[in-house]
N, C-alpha and C. Protein backbone atom coordinates (compact mmCIF):
# COMPACT_ATOMS: atom_id res chain seq x y z
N UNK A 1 146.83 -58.45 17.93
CA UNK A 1 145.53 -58.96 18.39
C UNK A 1 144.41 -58.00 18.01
N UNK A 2 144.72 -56.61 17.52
CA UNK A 2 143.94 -55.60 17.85
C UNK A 2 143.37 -55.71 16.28
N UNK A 3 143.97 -55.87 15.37
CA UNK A 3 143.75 -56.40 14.07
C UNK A 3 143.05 -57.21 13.92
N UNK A 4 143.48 -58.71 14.46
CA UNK A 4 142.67 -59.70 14.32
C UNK A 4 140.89 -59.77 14.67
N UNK A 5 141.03 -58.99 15.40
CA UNK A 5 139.71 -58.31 16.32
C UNK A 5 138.62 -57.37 15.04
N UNK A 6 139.29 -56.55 14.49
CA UNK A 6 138.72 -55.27 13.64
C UNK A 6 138.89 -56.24 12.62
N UNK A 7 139.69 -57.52 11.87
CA UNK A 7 139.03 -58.03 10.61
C UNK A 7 138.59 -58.84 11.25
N UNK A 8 138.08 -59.68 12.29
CA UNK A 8 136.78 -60.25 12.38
C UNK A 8 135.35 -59.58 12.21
N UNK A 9 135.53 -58.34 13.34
CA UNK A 9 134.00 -57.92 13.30
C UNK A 9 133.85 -56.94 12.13
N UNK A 10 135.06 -56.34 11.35
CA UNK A 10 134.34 -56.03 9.68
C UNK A 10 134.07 -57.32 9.18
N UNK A 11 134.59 -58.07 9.01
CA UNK A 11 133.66 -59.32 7.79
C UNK A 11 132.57 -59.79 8.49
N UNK A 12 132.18 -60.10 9.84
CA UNK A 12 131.20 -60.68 10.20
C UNK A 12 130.19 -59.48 9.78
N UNK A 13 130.25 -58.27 10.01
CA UNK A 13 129.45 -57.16 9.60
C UNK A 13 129.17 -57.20 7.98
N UNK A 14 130.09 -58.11 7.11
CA UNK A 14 130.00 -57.75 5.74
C UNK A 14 129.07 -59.34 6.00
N UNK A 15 129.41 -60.51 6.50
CA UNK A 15 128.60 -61.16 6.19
C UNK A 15 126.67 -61.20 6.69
N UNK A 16 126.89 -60.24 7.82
CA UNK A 16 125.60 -60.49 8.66
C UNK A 16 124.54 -60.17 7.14
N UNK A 17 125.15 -58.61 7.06
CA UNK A 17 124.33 -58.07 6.09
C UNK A 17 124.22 -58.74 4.40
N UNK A 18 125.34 -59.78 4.09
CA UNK A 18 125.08 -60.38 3.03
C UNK A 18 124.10 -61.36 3.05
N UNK A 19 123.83 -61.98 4.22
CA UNK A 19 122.81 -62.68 4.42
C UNK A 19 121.66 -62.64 4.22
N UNK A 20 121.48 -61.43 4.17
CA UNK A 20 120.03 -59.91 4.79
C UNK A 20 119.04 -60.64 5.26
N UNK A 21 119.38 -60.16 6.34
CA UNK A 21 118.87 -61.41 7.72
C UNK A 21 117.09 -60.83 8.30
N UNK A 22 117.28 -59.16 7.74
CA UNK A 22 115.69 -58.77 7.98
C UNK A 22 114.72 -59.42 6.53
N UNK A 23 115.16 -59.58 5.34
CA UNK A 23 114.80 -60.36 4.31
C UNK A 23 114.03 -61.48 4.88
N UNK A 24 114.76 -62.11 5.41
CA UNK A 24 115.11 -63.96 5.64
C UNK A 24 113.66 -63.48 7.10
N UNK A 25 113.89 -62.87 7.72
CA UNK A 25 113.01 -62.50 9.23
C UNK A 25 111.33 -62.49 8.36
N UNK A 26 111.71 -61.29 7.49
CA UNK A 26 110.22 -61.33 6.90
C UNK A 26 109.67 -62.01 6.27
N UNK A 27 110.22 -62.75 5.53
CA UNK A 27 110.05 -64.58 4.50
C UNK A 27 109.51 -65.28 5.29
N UNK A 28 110.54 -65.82 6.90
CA UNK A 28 109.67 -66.55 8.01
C UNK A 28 109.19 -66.43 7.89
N UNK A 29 108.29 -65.47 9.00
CA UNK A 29 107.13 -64.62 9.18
C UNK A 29 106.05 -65.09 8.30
N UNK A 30 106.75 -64.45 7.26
CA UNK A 30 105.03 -65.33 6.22
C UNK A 30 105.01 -66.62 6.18
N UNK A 31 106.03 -67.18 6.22
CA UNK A 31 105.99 -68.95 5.45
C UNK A 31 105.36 -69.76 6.87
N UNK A 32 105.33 -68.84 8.42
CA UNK A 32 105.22 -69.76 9.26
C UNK A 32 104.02 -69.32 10.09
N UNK A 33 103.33 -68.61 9.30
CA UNK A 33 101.70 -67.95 10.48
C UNK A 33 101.51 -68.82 11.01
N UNK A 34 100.63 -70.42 11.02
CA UNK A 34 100.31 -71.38 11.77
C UNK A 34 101.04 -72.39 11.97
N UNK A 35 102.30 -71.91 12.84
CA UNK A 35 103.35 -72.75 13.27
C UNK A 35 103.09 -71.74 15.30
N UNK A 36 103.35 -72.83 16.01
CA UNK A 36 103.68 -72.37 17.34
C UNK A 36 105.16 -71.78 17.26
N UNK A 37 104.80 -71.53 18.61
CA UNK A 37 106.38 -70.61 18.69
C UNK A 37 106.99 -71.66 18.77
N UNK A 38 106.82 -72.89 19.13
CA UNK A 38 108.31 -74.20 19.78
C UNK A 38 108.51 -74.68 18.11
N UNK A 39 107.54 -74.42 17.27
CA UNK A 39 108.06 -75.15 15.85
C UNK A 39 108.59 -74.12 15.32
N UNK A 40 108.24 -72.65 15.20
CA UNK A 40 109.20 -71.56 14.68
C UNK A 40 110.60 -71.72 15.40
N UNK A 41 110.97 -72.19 16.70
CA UNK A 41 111.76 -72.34 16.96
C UNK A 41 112.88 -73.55 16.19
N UNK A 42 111.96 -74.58 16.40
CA UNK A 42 112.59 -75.87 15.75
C UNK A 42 113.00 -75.60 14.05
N UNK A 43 112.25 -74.78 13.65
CA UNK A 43 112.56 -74.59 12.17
C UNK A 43 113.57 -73.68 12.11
N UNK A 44 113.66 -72.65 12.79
CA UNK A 44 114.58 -71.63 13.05
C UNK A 44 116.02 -72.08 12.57
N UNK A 45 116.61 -73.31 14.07
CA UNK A 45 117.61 -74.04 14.28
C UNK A 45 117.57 -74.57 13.05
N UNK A 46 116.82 -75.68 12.54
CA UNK A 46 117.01 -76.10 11.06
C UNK A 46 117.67 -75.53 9.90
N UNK A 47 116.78 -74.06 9.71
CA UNK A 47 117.39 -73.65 8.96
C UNK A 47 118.67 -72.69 9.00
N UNK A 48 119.15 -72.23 10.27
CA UNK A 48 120.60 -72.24 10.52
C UNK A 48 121.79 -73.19 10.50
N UNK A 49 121.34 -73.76 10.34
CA UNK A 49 122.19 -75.26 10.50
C UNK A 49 122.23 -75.33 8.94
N UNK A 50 121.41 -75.86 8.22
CA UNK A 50 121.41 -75.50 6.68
C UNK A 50 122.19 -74.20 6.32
N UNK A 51 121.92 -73.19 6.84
CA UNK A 51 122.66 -72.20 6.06
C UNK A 51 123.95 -72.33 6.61
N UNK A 52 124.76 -72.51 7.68
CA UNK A 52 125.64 -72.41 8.14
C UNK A 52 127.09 -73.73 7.13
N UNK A 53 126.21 -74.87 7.16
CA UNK A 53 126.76 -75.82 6.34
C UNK A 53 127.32 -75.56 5.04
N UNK A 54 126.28 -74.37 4.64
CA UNK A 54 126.18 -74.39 3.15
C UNK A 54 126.79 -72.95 2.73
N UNK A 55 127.57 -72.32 3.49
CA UNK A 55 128.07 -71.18 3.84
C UNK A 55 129.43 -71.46 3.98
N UNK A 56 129.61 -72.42 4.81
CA UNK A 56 131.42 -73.47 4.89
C UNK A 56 131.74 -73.65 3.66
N UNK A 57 130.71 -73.98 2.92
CA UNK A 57 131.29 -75.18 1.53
C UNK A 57 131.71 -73.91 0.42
N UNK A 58 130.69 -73.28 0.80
CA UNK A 58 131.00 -72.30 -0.65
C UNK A 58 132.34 -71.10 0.15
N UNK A 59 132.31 -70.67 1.24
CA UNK A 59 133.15 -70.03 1.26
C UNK A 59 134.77 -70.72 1.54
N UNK A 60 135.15 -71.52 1.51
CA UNK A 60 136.04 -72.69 1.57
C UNK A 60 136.45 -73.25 0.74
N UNK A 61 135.90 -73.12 -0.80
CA UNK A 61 136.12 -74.16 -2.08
C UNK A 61 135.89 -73.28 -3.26
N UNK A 62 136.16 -71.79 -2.81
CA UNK A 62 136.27 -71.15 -4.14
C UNK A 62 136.95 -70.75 -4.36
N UNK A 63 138.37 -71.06 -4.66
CA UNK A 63 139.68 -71.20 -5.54
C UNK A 63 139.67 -72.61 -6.06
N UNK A 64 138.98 -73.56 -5.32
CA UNK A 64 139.11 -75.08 -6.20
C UNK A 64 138.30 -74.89 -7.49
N UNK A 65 137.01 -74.33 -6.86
CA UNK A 65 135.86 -74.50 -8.20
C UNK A 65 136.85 -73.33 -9.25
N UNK A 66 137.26 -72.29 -8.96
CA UNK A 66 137.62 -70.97 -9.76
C UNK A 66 138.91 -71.97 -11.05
N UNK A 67 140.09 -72.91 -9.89
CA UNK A 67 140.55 -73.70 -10.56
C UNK A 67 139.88 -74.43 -11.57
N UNK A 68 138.99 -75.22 -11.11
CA UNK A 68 138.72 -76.30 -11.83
C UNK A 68 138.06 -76.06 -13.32
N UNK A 69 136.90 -74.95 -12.86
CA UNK A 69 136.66 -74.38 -14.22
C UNK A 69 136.79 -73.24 -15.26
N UNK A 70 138.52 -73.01 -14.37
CA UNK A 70 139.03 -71.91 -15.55
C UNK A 70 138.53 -70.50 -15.35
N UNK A 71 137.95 -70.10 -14.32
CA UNK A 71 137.20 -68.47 -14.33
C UNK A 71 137.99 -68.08 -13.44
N UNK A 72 138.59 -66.84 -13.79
CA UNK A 72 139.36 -66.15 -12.94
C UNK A 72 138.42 -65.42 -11.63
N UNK A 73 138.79 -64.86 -11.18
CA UNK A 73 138.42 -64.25 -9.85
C UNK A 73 137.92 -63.16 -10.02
N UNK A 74 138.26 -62.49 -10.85
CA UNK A 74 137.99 -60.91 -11.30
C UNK A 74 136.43 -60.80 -12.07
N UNK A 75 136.65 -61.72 -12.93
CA UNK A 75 135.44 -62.27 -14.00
C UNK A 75 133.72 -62.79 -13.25
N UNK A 76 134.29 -63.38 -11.93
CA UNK A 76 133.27 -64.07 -11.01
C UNK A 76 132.81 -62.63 -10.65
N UNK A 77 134.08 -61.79 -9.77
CA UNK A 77 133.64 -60.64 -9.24
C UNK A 77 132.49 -60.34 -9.65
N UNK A 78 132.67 -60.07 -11.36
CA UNK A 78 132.13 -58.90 -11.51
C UNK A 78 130.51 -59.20 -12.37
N UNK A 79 130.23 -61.12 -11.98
CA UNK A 79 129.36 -61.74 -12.33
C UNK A 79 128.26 -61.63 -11.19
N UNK A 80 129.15 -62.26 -9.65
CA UNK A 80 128.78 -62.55 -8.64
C UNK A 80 127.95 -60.68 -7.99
N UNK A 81 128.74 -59.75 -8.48
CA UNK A 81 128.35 -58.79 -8.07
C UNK A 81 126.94 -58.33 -8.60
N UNK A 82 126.77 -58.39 -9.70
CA UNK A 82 125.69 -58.33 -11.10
C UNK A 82 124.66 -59.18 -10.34
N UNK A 83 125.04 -60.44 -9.77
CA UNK A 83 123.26 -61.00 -9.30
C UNK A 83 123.37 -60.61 -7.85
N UNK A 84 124.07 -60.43 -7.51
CA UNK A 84 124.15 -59.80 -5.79
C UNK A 84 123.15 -58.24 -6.00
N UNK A 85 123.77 -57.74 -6.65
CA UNK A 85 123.03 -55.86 -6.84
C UNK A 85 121.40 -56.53 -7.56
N UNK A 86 121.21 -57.61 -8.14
CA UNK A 86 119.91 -57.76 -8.51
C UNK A 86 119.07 -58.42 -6.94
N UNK A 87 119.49 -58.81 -6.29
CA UNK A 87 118.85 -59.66 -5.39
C UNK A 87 118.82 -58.28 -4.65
N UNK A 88 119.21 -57.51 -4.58
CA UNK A 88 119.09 -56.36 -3.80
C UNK A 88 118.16 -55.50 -3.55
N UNK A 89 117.80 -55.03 -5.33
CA UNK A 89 117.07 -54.25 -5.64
C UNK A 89 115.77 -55.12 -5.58
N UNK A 90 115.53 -56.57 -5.37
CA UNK A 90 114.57 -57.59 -5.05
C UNK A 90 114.00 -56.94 -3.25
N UNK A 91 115.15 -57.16 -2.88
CA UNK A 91 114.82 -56.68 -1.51
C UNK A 91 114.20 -55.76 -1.08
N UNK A 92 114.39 -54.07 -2.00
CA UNK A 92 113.87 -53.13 -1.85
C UNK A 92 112.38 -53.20 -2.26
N UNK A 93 112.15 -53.58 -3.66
CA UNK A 93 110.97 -53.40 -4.09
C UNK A 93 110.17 -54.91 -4.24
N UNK A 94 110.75 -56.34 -3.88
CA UNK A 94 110.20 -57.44 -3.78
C UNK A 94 108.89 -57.79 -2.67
N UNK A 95 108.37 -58.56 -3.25
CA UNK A 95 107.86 -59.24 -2.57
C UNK A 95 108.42 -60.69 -1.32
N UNK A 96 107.64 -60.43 -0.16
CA UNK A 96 108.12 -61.57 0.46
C UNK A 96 107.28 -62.61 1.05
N UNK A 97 106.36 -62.57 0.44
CA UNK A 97 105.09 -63.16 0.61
C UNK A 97 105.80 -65.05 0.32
N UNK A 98 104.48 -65.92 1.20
CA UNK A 98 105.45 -66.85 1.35
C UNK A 98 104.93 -67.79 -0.37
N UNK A 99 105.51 -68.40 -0.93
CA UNK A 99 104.89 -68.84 -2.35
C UNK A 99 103.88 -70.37 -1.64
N UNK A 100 102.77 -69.83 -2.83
CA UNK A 100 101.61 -71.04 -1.70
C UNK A 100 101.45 -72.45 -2.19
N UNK A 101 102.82 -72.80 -2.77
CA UNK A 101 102.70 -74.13 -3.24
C UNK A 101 103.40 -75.10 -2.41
N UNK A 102 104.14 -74.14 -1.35
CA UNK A 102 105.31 -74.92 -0.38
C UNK A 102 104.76 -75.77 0.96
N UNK A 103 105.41 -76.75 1.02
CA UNK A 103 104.67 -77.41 2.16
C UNK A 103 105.44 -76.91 3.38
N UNK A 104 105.01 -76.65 4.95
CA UNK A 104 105.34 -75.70 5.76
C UNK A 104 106.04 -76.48 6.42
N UNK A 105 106.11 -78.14 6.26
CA UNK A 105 106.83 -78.92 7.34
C UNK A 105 108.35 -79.22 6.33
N UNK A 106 108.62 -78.68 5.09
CA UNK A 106 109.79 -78.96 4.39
C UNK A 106 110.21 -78.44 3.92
N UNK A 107 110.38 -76.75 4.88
CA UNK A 107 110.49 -75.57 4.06
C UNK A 107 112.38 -74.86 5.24
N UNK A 108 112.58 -75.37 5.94
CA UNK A 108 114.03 -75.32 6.42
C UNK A 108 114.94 -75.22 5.33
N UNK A 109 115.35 -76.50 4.56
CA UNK A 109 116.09 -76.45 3.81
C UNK A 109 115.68 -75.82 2.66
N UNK A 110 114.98 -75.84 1.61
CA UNK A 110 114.17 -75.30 0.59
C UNK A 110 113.29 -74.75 1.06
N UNK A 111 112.73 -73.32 0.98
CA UNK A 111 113.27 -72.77 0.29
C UNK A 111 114.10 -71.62 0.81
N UNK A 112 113.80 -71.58 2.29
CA UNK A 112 114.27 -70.88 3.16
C UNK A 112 116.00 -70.40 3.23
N UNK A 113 116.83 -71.55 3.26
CA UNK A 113 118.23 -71.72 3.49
C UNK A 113 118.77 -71.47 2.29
N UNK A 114 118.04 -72.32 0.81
CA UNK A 114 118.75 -71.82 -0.24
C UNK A 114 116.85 -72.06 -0.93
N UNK A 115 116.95 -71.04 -1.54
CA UNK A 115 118.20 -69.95 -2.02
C UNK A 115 117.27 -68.57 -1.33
N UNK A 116 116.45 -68.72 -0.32
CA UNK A 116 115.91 -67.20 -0.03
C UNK A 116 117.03 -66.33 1.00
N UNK A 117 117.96 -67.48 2.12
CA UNK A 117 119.12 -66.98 2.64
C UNK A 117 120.29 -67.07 1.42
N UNK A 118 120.56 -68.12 1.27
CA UNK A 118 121.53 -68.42 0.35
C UNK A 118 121.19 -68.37 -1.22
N UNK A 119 120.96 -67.32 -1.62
CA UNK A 119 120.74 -66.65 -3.28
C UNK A 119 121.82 -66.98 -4.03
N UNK A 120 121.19 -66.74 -5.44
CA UNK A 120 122.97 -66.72 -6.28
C UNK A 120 123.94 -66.00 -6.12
N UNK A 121 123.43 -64.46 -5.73
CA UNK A 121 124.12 -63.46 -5.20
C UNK A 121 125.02 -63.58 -4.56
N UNK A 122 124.53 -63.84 -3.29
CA UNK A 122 125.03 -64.66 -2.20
C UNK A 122 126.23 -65.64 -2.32
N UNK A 123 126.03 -66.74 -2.89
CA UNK A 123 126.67 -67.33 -2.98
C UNK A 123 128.04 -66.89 -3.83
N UNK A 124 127.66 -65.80 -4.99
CA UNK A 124 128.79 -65.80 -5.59
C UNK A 124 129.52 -64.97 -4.58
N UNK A 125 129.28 -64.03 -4.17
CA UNK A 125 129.59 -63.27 -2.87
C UNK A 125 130.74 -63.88 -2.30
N UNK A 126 130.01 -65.28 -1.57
CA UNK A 126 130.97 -65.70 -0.48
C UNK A 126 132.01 -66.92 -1.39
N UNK A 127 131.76 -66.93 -2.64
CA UNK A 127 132.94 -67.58 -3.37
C UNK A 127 133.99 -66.63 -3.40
N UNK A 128 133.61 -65.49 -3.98
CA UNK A 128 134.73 -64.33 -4.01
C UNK A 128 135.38 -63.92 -3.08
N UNK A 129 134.49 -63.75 -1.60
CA UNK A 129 134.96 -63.08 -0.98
C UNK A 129 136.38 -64.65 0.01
N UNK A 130 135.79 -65.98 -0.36
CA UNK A 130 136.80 -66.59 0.54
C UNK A 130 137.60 -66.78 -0.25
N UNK A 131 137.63 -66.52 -1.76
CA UNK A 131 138.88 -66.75 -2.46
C UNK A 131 139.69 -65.83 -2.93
N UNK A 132 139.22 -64.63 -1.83
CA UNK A 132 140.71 -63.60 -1.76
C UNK A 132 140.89 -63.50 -0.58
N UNK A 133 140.67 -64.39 0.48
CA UNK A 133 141.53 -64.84 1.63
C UNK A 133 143.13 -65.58 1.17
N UNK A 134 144.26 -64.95 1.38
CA UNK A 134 145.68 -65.43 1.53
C UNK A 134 146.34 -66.05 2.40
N UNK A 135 146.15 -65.27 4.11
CA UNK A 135 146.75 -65.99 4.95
C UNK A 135 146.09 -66.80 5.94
N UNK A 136 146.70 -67.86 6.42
CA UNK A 136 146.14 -68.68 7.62
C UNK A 136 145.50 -67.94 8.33
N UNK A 137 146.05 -67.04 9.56
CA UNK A 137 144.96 -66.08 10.40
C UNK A 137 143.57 -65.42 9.59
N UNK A 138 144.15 -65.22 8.26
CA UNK A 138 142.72 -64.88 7.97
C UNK A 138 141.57 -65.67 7.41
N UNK A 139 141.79 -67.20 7.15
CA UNK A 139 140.88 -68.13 6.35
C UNK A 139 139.97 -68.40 8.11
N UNK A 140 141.22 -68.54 9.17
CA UNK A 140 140.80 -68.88 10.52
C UNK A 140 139.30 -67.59 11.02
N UNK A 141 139.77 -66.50 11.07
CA UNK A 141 139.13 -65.21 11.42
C UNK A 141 137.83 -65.68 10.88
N UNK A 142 138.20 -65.51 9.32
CA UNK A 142 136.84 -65.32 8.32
C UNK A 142 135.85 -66.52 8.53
N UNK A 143 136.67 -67.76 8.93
CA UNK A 143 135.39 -68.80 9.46
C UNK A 143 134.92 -68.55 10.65
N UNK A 144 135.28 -67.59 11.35
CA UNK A 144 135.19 -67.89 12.82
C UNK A 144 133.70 -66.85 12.38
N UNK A 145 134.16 -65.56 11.60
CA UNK A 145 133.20 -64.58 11.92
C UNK A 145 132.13 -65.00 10.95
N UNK A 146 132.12 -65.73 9.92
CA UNK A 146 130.99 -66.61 9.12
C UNK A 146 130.04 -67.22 10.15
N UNK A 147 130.85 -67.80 10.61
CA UNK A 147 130.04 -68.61 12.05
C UNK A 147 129.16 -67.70 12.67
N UNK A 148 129.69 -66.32 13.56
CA UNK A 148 129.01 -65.61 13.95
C UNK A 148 127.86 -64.84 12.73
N UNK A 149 128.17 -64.68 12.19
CA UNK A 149 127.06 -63.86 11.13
C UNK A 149 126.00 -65.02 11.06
N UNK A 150 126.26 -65.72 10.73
CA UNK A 150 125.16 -67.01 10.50
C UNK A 150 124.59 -67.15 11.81
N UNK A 151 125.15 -67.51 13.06
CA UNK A 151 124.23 -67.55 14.19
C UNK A 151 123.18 -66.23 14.88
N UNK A 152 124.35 -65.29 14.23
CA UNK A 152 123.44 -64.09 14.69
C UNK A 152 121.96 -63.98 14.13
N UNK A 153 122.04 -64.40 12.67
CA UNK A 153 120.71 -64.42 11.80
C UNK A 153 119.88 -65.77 12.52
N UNK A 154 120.17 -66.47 12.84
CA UNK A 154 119.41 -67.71 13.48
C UNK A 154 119.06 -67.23 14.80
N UNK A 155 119.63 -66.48 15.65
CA UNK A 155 119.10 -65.84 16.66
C UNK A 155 118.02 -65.09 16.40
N UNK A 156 117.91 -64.07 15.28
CA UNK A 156 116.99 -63.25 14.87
C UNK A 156 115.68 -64.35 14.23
N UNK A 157 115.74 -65.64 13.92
CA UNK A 157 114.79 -66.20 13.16
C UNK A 157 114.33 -67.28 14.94
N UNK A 158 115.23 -67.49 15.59
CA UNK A 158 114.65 -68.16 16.76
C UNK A 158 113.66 -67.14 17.66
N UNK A 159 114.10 -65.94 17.71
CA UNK A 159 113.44 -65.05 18.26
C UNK A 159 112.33 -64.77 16.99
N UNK A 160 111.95 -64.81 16.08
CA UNK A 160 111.08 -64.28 15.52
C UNK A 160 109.68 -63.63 15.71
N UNK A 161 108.92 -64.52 16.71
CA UNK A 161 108.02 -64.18 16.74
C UNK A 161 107.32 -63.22 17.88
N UNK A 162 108.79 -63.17 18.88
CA UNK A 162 109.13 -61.67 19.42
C UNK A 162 109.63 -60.53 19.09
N UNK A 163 110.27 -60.48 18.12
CA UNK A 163 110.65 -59.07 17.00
C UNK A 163 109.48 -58.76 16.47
N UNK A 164 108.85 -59.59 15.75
CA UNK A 164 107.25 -58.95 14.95
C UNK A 164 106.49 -58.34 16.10
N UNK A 165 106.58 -58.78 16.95
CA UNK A 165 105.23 -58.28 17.92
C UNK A 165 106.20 -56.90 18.72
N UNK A 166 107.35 -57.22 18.97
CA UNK A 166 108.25 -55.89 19.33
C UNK A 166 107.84 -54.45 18.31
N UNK A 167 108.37 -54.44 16.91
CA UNK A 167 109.00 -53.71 15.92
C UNK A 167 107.57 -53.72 14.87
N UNK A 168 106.87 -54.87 14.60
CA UNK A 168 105.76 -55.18 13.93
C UNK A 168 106.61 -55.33 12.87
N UNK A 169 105.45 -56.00 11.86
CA UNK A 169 105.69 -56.22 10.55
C UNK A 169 106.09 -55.01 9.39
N UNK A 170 106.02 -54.06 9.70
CA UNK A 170 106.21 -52.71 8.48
C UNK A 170 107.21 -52.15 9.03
N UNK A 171 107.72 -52.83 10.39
CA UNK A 171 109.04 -52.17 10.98
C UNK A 171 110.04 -53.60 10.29
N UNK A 172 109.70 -54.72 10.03
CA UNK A 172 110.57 -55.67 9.52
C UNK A 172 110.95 -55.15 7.88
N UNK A 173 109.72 -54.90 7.62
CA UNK A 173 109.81 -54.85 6.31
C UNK A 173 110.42 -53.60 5.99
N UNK A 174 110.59 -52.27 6.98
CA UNK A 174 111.61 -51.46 6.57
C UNK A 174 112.86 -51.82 6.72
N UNK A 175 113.26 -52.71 7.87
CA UNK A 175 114.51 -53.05 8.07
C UNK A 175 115.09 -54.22 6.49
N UNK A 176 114.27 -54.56 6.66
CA UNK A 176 114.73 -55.57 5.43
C UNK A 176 115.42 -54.62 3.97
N UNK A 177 113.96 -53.76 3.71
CA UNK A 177 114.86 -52.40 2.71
C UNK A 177 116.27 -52.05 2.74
N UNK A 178 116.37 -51.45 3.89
CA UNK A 178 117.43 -51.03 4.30
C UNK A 178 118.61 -51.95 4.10
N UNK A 179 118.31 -53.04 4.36
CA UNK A 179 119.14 -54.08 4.30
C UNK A 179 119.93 -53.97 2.76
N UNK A 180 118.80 -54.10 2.08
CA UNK A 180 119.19 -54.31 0.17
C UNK A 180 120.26 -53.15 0.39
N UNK A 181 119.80 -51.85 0.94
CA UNK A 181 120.69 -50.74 0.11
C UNK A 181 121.73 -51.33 0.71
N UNK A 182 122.51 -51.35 1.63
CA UNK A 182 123.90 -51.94 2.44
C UNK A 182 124.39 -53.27 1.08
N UNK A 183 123.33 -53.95 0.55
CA UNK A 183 123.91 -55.43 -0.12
C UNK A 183 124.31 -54.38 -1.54
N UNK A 184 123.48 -53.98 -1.88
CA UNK A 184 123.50 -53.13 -2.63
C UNK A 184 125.05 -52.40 -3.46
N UNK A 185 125.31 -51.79 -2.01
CA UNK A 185 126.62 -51.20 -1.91
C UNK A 185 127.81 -51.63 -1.87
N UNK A 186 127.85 -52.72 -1.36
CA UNK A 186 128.52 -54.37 -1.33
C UNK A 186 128.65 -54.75 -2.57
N UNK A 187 127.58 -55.13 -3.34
CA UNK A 187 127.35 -55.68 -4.82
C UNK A 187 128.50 -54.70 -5.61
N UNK A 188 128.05 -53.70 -5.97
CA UNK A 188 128.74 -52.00 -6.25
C UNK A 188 130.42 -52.20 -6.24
N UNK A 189 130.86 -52.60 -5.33
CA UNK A 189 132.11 -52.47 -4.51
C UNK A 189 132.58 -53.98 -5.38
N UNK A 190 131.77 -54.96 -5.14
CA UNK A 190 132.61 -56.53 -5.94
C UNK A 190 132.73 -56.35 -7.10
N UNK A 191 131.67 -55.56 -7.69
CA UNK A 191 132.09 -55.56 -9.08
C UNK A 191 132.51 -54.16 -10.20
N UNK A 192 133.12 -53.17 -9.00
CA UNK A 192 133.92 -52.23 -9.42
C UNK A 192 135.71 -52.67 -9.16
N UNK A 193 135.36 -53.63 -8.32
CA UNK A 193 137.00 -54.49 -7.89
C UNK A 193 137.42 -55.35 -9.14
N UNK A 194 136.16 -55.75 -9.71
CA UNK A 194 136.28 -56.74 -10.59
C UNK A 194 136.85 -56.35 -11.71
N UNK A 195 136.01 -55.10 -12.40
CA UNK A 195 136.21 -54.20 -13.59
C UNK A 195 137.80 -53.80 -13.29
N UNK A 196 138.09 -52.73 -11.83
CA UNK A 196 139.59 -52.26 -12.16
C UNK A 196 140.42 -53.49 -12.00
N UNK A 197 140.78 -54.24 -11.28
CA UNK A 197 141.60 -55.22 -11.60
C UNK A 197 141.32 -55.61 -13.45
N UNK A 198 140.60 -56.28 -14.22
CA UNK A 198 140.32 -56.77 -15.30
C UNK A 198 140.80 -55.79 -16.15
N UNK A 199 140.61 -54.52 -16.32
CA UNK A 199 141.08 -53.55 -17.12
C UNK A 199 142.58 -53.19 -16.51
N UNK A 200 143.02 -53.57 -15.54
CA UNK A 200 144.40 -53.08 -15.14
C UNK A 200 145.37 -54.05 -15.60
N UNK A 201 144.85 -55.61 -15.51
CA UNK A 201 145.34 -56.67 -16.21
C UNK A 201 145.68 -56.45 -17.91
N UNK A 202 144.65 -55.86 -18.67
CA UNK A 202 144.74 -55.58 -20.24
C UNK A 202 145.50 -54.73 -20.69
């Protein structure tokens, strides 16, 4: 039990931060200045719900897709890692300003959920990472703690507009930094797994 426990809350910890949930906090923030708190709320839920959906599919169906189109696992690694470490270094030195062409009442799913939570990075991320899940207890665990990582970030976006006024905005926007280096290191790690397996194979 004591196992099952320590690989839940490491992967939920690997997913909170793949998410980079202070990123996603400071994106709100801009995309929703003249929204009340009950519609930051309502959008909040929206776009957890979107990401959470869209978080199942990809981490759940990547050995089918890996099947279907012939790319080994190692190869994704070390693809998925390459735009993961770029979305990173986005984080550190990006902008998060909200883009001013978006309309504010249809911004849950686009652009919020995918791809500003759900990046390519990201996504290749959680292809890799559910398609080196092997056993039952652990496909079970890893959804359970997906679940939690994803709600935890929807907690942080329902609360939003009490963290800014808590921490302020240059306290989000350091946390968000910080965030990249952790994805960063993550990125680093998928696609040094990728390389020694691939060269150990040859």
């Amino acid at each position: 039990m004591n196992d099952y426990t320590n690989y839940f809350f490491t992967i939920m910890v690997r997913f909170f931060f793949l998410l980079t949930p202070f990123f996603v906090l400071s994106t709100f923030l801009a995309m929703t200045p003249e929204l009340t708190a009950a519609q930051r709320r309502t959008t909040a839920i929206r776009v957890t719900l979107a990401v959470l959906v869209t978080c199942f599919v990809l981490y759940s169906f990547g050995n089918t897709l890996f099947s279907l189109f012939g790319i080994t696992l190692d190869s994704f690694r070390i693809g998925a890692g390459s735009l993961l470490f770029l979305s990173a270094v986005h984080m550190v030195h990006g902008d998060d300003s909200a883009p001013p062409s978006e309309k504010r009442e249809a911004i849950s799913v686009v652009p919020l959920a995918i791809p500003i939570t759900v990046g390519p990075g990201t996504t290749g991320a959680l292809l890799v990472m559910g398609a080196e899940v092997q056993q039952n207890w652990q496909i079970f665990v890893g959804c359970a703690a997906l679940a939690a990582a994803v709600l935890c970030v929807g907690a942080l976006l329902v609360g939003a507009s009490f963290i800014e006024h808590l921490v302020g905005k240059k306290g989000i926007t350091i946390l968000s930094k910080l965030t990249g280096l952790f994805v960063a290191a993550l990125a680093a790690q998928i696609v040094f797994t990728g390389v020694r397996n691939f060269l150990t194979v040859k």
